[in-house]
PDB file of N, CA and C in Angstrom:
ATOM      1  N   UNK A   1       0.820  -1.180   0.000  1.00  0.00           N
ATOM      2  CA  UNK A   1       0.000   0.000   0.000  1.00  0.00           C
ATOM      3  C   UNK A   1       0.862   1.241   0.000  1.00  0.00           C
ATOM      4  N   UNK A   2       0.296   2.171  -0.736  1.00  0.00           N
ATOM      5  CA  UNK A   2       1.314   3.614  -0.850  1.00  0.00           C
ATOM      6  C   UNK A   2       0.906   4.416   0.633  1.00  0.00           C
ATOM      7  N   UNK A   3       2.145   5.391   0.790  1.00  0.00           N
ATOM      8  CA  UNK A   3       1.552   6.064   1.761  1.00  0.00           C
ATOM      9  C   UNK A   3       0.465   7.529   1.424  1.00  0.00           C
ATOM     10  N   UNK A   4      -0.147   7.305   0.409  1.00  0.00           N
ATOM     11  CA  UNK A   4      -1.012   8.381  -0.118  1.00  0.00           C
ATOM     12  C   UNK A   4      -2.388   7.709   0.450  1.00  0.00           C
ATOM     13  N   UNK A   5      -2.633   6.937   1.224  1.00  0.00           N
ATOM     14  CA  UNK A   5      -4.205   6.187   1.565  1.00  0.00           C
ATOM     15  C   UNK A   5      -3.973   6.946   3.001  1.00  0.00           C
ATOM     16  N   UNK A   6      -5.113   6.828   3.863  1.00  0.00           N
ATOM     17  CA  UNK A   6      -5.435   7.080   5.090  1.00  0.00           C
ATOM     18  C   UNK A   6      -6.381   6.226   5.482  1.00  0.00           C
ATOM     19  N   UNK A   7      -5.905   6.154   6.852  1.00  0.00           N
ATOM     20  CA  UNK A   7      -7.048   5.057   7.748  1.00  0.00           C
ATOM     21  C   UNK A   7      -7.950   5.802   8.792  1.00  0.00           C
ATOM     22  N   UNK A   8      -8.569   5.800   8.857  1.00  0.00           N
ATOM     23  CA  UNK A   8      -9.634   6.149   9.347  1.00  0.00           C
ATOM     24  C   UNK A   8     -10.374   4.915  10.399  1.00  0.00           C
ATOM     25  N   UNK A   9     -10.225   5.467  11.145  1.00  0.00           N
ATOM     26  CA  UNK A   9     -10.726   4.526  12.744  1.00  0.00           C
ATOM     27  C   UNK A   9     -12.147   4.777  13.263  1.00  0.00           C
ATOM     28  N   UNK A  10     -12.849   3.697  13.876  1.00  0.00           N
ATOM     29  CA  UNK A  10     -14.207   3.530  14.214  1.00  0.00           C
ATOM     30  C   UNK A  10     -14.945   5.382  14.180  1.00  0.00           C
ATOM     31  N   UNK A  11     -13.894   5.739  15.816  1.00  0.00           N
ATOM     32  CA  UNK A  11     -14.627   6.896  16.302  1.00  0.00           C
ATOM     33  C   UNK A  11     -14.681   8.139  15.138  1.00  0.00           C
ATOM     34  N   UNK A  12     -14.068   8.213  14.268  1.00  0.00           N
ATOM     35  CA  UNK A  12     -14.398   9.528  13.306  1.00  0.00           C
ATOM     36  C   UNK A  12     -15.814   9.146  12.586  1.00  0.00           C
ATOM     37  N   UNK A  13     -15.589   8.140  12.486  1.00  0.00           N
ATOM     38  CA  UNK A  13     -17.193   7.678  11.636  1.00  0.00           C
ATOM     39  C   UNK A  13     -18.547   7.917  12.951  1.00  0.00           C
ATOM     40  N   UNK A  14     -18.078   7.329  13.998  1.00  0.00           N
ATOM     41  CA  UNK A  14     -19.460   7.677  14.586  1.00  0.00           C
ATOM     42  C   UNK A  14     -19.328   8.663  14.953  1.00  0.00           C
ATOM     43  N   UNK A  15     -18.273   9.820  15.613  1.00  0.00           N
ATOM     44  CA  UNK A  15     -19.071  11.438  15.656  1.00  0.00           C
ATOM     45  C   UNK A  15     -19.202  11.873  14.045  1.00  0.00           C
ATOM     46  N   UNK A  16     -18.978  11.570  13.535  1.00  0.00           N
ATOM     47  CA  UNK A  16     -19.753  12.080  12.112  1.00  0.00           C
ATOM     48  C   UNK A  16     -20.928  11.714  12.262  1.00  0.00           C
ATOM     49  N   UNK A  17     -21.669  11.107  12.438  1.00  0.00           N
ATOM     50  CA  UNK A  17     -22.893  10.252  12.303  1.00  0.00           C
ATOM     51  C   UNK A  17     -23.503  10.771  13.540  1.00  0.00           C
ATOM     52  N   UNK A  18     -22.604  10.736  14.993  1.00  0.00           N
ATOM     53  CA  UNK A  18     -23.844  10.778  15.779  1.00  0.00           C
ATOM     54  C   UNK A  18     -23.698  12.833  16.191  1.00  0.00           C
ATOM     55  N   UNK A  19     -24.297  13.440  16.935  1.00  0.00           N
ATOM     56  CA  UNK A  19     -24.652  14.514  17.382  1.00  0.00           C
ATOM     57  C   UNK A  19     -25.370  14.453  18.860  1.00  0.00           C
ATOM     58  N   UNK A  20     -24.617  14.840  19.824  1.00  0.00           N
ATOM     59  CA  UNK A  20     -25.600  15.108  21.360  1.00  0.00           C
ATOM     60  C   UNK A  20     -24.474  15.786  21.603  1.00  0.00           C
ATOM     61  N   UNK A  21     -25.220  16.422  22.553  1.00  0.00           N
ATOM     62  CA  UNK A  21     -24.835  17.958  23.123  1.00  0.00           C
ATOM     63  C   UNK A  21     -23.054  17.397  23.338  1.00  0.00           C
ATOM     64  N   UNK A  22     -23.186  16.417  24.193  1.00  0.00           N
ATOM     65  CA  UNK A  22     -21.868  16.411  24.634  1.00  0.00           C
ATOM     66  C   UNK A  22     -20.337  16.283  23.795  1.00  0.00           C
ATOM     67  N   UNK A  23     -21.226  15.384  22.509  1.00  0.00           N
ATOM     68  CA  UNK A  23     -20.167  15.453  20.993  1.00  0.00           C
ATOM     69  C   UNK A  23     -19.932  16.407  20.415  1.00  0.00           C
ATOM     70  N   UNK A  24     -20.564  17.334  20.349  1.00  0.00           N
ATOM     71  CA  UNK A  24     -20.721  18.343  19.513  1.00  0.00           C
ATOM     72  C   UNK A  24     -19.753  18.775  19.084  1.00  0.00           C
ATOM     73  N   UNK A  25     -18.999  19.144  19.556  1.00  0.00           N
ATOM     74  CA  UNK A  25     -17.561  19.516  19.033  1.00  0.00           C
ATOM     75  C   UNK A  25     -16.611  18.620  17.941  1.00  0.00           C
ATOM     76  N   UNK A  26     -16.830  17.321  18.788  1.00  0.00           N
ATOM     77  CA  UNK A  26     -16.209  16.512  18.573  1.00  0.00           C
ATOM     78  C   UNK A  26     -16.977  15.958  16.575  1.00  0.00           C
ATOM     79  N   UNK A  27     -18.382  15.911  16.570  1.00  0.00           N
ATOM     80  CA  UNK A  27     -18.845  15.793  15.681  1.00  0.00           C
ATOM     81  C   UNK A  27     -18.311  16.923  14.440  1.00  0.00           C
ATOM     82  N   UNK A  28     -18.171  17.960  14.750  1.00  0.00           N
ATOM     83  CA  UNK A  28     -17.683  18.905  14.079  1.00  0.00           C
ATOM     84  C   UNK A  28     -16.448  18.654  13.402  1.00  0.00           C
ATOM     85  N   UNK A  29     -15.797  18.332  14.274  1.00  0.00           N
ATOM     86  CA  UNK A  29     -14.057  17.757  13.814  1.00  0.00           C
ATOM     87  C   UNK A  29     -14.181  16.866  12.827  1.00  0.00           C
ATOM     88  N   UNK A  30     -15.014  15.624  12.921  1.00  0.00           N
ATOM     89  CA  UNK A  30     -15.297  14.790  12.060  1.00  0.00           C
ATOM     90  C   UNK A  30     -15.582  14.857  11.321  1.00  0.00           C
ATOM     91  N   UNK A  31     -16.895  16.126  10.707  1.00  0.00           N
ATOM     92  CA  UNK A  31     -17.561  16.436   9.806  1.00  0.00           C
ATOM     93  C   UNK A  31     -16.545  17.230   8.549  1.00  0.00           C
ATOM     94  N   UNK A  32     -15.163  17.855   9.314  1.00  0.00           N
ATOM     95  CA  UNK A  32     -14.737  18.941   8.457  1.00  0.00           C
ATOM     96  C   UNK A  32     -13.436  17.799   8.324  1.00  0.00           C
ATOM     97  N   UNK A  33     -12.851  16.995   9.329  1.00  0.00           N
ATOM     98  CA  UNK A  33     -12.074  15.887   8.558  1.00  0.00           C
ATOM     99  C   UNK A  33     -12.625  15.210   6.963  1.00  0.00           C
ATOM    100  N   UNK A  34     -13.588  15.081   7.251  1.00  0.00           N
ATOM    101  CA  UNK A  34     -14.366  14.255   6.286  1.00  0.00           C
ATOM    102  C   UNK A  34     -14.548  14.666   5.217  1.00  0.00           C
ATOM    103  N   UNK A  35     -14.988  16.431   5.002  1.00  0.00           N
ATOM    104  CA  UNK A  35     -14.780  16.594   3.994  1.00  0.00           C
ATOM    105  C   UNK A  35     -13.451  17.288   3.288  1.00  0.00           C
ATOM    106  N   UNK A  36     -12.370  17.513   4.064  1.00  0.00           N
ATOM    107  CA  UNK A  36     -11.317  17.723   3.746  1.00  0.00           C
ATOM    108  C   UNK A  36     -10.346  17.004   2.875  1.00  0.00           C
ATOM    109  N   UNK A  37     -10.522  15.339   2.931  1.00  0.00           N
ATOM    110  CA  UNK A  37      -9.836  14.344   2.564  1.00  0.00           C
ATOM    111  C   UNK A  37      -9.530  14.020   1.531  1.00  0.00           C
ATOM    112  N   UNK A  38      -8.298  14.716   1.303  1.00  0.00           N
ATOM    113  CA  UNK A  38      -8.217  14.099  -0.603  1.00  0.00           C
ATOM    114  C   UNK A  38      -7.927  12.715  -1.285  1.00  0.00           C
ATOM    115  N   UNK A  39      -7.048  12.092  -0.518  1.00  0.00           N
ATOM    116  CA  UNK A  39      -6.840  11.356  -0.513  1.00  0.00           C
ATOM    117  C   UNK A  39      -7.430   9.577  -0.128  1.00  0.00           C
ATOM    118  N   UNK A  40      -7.495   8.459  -0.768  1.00  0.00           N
ATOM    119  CA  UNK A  40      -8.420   7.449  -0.776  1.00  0.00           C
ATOM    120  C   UNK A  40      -7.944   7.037   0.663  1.00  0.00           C
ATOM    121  N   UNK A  41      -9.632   6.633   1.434  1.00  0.00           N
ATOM    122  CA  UNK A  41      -9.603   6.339   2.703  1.00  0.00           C
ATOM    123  C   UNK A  41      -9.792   4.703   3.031  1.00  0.00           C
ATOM    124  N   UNK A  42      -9.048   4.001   3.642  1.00  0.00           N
ATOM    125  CA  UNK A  42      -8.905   2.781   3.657  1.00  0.00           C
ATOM    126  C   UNK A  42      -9.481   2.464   5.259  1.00  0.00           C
ATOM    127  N   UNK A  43     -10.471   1.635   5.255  1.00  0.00           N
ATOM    128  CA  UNK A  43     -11.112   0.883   6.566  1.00  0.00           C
ATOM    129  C   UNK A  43     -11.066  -0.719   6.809  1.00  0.00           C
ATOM    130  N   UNK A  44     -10.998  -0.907   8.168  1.00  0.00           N
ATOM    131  CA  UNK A  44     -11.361  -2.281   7.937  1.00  0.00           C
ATOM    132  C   UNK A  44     -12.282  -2.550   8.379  1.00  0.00           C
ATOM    133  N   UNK A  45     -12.682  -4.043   8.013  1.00  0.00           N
ATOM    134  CA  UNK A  45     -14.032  -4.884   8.727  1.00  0.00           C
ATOM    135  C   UNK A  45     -14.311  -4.486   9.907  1.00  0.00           C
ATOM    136  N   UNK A  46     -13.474  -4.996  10.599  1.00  0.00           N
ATOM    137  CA  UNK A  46     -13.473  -4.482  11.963  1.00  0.00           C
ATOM    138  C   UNK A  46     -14.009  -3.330  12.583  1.00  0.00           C
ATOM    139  N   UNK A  47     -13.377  -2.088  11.556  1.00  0.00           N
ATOM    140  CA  UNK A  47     -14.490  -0.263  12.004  1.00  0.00           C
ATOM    141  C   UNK A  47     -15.551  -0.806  11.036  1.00  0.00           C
ATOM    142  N   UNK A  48     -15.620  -1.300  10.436  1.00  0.00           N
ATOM    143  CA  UNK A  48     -17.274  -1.247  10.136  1.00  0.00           C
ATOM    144  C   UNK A  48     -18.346  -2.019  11.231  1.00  0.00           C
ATOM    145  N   UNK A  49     -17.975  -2.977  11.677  1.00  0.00           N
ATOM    146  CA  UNK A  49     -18.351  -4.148  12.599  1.00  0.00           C
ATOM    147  C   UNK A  49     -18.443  -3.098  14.253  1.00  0.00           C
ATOM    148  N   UNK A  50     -17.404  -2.631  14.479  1.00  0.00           N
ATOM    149  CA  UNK A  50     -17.620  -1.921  15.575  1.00  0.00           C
ATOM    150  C   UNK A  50     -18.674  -0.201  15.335  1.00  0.00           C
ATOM    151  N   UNK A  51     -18.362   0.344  14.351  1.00  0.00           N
ATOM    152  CA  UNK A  51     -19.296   1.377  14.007  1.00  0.00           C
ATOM    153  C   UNK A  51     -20.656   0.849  14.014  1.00  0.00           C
ATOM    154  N   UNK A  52     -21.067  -0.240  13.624  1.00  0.00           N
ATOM    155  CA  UNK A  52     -22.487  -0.486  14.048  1.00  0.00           C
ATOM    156  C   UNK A  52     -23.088  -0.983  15.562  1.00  0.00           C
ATOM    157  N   UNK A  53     -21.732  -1.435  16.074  1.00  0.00           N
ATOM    158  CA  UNK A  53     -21.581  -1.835  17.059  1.00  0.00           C
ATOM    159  C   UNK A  53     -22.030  -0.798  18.274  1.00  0.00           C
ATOM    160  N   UNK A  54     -21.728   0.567  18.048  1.00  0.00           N
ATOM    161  CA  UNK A  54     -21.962   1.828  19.029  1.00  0.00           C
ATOM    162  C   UNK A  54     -23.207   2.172  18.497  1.00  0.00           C
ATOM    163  N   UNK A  55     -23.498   2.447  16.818  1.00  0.00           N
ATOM    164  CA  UNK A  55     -24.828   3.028  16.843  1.00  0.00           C
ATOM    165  C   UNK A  55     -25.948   2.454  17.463  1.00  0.00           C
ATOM    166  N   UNK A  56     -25.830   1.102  17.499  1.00  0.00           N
ATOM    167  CA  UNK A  56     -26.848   0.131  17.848  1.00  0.00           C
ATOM    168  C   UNK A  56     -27.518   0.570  19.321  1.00  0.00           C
ATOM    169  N   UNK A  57     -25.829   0.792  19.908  1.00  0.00           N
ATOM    170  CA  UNK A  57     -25.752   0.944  21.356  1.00  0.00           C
ATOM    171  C   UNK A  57     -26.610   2.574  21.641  1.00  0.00           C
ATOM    172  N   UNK A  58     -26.490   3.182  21.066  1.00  0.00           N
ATOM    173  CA  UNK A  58     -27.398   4.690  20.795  1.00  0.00           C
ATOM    174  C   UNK A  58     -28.535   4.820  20.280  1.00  0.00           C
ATOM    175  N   UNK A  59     -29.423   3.129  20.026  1.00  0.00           N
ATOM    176  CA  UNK A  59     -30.530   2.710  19.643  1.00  0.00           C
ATOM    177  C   UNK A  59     -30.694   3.960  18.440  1.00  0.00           C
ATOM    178  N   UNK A  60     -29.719   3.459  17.364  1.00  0.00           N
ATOM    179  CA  UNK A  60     -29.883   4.294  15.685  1.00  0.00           C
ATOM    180  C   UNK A  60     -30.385   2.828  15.336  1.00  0.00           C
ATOM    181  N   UNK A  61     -31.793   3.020  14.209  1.00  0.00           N
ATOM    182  CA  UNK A  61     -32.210   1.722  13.461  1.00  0.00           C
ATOM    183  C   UNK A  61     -31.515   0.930  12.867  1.00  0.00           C
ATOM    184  N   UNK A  62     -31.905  -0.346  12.546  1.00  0.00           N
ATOM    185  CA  UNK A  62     -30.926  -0.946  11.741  1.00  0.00           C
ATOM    186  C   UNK A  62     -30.924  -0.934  10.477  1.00  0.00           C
ATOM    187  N   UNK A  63     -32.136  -0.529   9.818  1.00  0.00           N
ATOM    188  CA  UNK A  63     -31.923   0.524   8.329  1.00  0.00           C
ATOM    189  C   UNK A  63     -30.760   1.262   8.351  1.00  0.00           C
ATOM    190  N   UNK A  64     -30.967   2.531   9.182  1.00  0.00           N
ATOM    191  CA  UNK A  64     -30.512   3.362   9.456  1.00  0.00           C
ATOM    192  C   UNK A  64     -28.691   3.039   9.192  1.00  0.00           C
ATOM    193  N   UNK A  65     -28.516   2.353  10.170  1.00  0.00           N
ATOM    194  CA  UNK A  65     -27.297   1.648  10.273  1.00  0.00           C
ATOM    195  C   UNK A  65     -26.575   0.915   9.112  1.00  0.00           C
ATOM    196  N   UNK A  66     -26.836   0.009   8.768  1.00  0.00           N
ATOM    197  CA  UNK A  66     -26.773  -0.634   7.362  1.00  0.00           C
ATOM    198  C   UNK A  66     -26.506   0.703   6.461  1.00  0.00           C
ATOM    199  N   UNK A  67     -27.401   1.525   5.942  1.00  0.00           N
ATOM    200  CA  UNK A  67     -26.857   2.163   4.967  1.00  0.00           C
ATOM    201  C   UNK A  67     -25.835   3.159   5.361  1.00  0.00           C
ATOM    202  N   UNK A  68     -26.011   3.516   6.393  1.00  0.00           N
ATOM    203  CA  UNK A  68     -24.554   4.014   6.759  1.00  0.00           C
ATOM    204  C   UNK A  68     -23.032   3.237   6.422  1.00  0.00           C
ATOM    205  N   UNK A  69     -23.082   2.282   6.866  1.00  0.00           N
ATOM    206  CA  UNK A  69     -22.473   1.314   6.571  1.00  0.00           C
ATOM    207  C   UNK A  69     -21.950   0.868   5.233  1.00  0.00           C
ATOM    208  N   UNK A  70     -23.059   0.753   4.020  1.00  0.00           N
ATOM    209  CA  UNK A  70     -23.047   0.828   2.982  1.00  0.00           C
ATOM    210  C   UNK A  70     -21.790   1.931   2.263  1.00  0.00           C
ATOM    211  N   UNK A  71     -22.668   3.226   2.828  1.00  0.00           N
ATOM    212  CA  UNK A  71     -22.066   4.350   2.670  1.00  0.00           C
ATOM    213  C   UNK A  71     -20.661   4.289   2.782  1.00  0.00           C
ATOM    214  N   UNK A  72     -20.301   4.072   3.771  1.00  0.00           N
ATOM    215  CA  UNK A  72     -18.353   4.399   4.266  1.00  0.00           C
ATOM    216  C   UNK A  72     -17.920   2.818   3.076  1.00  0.00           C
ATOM    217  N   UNK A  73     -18.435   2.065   2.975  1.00  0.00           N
ATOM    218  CA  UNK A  73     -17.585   1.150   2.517  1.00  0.00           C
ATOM    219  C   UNK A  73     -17.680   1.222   0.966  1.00  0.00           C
ATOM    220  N   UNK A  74     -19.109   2.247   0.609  1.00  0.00           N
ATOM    221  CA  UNK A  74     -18.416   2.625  -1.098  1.00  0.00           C
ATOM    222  C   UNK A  74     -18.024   3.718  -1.185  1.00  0.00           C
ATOM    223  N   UNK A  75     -17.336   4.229  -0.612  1.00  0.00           N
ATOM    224  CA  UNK A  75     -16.406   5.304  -0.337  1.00  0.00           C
ATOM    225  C   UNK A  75     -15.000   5.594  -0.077  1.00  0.00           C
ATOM    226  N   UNK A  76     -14.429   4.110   0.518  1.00  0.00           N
ATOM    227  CA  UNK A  76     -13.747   3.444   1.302  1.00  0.00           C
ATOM    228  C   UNK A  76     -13.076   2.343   0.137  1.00  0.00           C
ATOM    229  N   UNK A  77     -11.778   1.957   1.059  1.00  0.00           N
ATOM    230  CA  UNK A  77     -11.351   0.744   0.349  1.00  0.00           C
ATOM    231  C   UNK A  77     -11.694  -0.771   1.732  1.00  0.00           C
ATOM    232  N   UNK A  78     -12.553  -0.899   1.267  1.00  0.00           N
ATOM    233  CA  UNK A  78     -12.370  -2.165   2.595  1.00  0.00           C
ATOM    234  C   UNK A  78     -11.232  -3.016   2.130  1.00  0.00           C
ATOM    235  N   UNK A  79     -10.720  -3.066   4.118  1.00  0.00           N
ATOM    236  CA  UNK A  79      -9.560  -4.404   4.000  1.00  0.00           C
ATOM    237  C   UNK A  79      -9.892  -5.289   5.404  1.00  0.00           C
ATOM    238  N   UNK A  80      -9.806  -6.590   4.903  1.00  0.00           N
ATOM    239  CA  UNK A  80      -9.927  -7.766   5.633  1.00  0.00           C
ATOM    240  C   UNK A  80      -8.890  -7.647   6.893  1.00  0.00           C
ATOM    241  N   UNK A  81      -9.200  -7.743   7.873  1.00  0.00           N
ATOM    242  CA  UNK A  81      -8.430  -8.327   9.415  1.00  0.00           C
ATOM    243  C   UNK A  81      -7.976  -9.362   9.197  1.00  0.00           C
ATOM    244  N   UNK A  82      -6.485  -9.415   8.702  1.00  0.00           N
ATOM    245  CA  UNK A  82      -6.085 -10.658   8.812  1.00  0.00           C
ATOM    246  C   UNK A  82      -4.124 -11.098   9.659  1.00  0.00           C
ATOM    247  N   UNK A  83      -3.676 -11.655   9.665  1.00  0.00           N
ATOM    248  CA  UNK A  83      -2.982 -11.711  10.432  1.00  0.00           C
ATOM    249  C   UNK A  83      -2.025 -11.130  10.127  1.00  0.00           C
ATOM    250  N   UNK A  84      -1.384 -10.752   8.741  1.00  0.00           N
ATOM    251  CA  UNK A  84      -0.326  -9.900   8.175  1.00  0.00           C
ATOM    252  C   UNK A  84      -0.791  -8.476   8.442  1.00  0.00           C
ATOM    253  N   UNK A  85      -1.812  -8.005   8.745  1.00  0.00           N
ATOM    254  CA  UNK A  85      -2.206  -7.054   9.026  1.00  0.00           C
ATOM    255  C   UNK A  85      -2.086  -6.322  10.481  1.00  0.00           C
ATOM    256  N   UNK A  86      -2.058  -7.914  11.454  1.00  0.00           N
ATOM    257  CA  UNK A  86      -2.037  -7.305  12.931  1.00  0.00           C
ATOM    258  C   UNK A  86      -0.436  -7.126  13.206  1.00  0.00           C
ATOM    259  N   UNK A  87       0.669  -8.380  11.847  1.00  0.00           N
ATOM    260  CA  UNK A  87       1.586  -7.919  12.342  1.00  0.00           C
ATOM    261  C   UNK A  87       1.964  -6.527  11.837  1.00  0.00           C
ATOM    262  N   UNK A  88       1.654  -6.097  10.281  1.00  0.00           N
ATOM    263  CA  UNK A  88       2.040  -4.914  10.307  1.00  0.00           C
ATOM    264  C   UNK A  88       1.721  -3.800  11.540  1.00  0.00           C
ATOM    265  N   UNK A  89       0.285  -3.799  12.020  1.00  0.00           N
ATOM    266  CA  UNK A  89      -0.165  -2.630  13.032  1.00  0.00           C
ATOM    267  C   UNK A  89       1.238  -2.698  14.434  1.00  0.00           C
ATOM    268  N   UNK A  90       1.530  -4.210  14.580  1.00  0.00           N
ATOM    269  CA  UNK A  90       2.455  -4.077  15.642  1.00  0.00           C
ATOM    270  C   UNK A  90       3.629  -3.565  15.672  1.00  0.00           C
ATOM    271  N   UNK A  91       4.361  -3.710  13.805  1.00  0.00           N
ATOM    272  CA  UNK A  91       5.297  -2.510  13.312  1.00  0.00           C
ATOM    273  C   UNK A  91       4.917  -1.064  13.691  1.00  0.00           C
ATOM    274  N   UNK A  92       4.195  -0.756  12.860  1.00  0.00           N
ATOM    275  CA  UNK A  92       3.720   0.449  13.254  1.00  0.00           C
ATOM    276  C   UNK A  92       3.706   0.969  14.654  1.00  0.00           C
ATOM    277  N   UNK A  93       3.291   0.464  15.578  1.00  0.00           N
ATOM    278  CA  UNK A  93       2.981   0.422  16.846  1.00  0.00           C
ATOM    279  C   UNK A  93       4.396   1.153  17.654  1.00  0.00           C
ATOM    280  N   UNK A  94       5.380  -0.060  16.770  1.00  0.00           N
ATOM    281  CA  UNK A  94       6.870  -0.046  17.465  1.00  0.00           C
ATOM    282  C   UNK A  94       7.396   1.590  17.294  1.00  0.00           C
ATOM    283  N   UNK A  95       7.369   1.557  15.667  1.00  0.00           N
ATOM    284  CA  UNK A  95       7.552   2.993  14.969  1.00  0.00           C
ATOM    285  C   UNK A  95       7.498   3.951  15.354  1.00  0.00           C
ATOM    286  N   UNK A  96       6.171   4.040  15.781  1.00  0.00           N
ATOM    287  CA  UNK A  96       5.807   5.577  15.847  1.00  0.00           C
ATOM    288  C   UNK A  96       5.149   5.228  17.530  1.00  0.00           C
ATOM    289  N   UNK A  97       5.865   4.851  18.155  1.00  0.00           N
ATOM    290  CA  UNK A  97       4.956   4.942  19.285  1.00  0.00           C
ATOM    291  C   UNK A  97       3.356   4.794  19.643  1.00  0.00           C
ATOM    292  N   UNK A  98       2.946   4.105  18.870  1.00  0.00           N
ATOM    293  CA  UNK A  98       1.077   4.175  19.427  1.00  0.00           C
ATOM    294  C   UNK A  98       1.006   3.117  20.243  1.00  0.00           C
ATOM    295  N   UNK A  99      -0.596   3.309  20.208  1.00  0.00           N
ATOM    296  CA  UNK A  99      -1.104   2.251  20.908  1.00  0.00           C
ATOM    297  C   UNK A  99      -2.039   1.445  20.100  1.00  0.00           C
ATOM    298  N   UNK A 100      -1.814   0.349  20.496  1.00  0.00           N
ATOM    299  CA  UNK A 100      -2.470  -1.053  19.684  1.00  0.00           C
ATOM    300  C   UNK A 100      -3.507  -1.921  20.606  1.00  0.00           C
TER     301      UNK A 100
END
């Protein structure tokens, strides 16, 4: 993969999506990330699986949900969770200091 993709993690998708007083801000950030992005945004199963995972939890429908869902992943490059993947994240991890 080039480094011209970006990943994009569960929580930007749901304050995009969700709004209460207490996000608000936070929804904002998301909203102007989102449309800022020039570059192709790469997700995995996994933020899709957990993004429905919270709306559910915020009793959003499951229409509702689903096409959201829909949405980010034709927008998106979906990539499979697979084990070359967790070792790369643990590179990464080492790299740049995050957390995994």
């Amino acid at each position: 993969m080039s480094d011209s993709f970006v990943f994009i993690d569960t929580n930007i998708f749901v304050y995009a999506k969700l709004q209460t007083p207490q996000t608000l801000a936070k929804h904002h950030r998301a909203m102007q990330l989102s449309r800022t992005l020039s570059t192709p945004v790469i997700v995995s199963v996994q933020v899709l699986n957990e993004f429905s995972s919270v709306l559910s939890k915020h009793k959003v429908s499951d229409a509702t949900i689903l096409e959201a869902v829909k949405a980010i992943a034709t927008d998106s490059i979906v990539t499979p969770l697979t084990w070359m993947t967790i070792e790369h994240a643990w590179e990464i991890k080492g790299r740049y200091q995050l957390a995994y």
